[in-house]
Protein backbone atom coordinates (compact mmCIF):
# COMPACT_ATOMS: atom_id res chain seq x y z
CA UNK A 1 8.20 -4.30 4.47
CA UNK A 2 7.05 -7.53 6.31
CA UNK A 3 5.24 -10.75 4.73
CA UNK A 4 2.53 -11.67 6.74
CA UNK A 5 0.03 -14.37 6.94
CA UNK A 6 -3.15 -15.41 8.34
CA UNK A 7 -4.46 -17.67 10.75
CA UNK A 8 -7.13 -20.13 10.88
CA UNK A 9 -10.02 -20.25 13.11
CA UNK A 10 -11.14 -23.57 14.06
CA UNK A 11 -14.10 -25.36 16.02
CA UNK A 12 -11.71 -24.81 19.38
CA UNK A 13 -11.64 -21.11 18.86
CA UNK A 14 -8.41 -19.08 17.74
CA UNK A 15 -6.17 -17.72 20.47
CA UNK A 16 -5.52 -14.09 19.71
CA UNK A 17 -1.70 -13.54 19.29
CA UNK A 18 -1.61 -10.07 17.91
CA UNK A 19 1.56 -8.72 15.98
CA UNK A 20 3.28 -5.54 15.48
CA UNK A 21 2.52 -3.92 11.99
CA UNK A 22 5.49 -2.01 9.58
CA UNK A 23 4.93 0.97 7.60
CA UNK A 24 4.36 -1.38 4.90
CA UNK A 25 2.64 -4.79 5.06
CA UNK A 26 2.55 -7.35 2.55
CA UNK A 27 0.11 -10.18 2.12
CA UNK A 28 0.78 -12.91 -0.62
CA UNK A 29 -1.95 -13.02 -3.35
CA UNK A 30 -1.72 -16.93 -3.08
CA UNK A 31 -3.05 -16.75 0.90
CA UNK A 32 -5.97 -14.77 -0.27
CA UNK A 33 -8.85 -16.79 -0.22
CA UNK A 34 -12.56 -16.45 -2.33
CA UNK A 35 -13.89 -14.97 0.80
CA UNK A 36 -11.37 -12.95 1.71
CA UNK A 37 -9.33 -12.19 4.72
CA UNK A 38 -10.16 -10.27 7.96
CA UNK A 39 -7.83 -7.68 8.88
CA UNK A 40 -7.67 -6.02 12.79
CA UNK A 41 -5.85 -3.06 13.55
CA UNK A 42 -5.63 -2.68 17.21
CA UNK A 43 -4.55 1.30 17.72
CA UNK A 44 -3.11 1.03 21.83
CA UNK A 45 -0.69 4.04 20.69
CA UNK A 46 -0.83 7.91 20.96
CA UNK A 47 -2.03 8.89 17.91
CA UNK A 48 -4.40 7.98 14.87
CA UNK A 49 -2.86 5.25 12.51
CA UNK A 50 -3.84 6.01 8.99
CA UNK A 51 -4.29 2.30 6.91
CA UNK A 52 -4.43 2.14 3.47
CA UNK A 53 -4.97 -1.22 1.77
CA UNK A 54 -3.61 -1.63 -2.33
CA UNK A 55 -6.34 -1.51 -4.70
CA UNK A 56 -5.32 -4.17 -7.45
CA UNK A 57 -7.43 -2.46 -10.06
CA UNK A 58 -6.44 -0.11 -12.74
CA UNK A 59 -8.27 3.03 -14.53
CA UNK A 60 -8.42 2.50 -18.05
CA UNK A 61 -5.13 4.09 -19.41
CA UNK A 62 -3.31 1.44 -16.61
CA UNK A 63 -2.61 3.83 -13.85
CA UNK A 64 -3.24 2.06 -10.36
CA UNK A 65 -6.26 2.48 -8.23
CA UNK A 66 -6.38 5.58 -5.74
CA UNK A 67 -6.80 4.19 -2.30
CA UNK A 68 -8.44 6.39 0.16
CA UNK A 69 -6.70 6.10 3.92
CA UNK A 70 -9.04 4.64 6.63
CA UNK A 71 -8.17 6.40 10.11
CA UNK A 72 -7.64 4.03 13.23
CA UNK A 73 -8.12 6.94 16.39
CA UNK A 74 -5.85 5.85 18.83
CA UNK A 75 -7.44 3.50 21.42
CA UNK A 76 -9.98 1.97 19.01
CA UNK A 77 -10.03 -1.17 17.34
CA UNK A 78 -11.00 -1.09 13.61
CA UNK A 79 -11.65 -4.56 11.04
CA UNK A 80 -11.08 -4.52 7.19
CA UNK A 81 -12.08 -6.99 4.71
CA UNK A 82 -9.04 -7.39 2.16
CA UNK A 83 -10.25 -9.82 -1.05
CA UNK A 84 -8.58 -10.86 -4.37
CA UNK A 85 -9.47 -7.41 -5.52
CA UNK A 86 -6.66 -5.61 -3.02
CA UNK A 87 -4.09 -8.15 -4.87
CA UNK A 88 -1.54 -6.07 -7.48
CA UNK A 89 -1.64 -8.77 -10.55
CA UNK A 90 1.24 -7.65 -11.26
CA UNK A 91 3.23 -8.57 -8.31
CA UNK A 92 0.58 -10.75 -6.63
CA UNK A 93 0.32 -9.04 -3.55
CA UNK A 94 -2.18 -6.94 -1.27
CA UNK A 95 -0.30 -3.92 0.13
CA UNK A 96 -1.27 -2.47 3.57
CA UNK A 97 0.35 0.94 4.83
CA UNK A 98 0.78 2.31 8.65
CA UNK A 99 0.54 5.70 8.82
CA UNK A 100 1.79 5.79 12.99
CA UNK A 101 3.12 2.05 13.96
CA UNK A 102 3.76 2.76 17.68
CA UNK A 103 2.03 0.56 19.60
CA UNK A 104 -0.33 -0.68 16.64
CA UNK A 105 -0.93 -4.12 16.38
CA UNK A 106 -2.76 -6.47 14.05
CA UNK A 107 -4.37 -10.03 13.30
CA UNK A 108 -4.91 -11.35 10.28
CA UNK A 109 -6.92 -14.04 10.22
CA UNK A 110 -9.04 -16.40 7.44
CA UNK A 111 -13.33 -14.84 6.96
């Protein structure tokens, strides 16, 4: 599991410095702005890379969210929007799974 973080685009433009995803991702819940942050998965491998972002919400008995899987095909780019709502309150962070991490890359970067 790695702790990433996001970058800031300014006036002068953002070079794009992509980095290699884990299995599991971690974002702190403290980094996670009112607007949100802007998540790219860049797929340059073999296969399809299956992303799943935590849901921080809870059905009403307490059990967590059910997160449906978004598939990446392999040579495509996809973007996600993760908000305060993808943060677990109880450990204050958003979760992001890699299904196939070959080759996958990502930026995370500030809506």
């Amino acid at each position: 599991m790695a702790a990433i973080t996001p970058s800031t685009v300014t006036p002068a433009g953002l070079l794009a410095a992509p980095a290699a995803v884990s299995a599991s991702d971690t974002i702190s819940g403290d980094l996670i702005p009112a607007q949100g942050l802007i998540y790219r998965v860049i797929n340059g491998g073999g296969s399809p890379d299956n992303v799943s972002i935590s849901d921080g919400g809870v059905t009403p008995q307490g059990n967590p969210g059910t997160v449906t899987p978004v598939a990446v095909a392999n040579g495509t780019t996809r973007t996600f929007l993760i908000t305060r709502n993808n943060i677990n309150p109880t450990t204050n962070l958003a979760t992001i799974t890699h299904s196939f991490t070959t080759s996958v890359t990502y930026e995370l970067q500030r809506a």
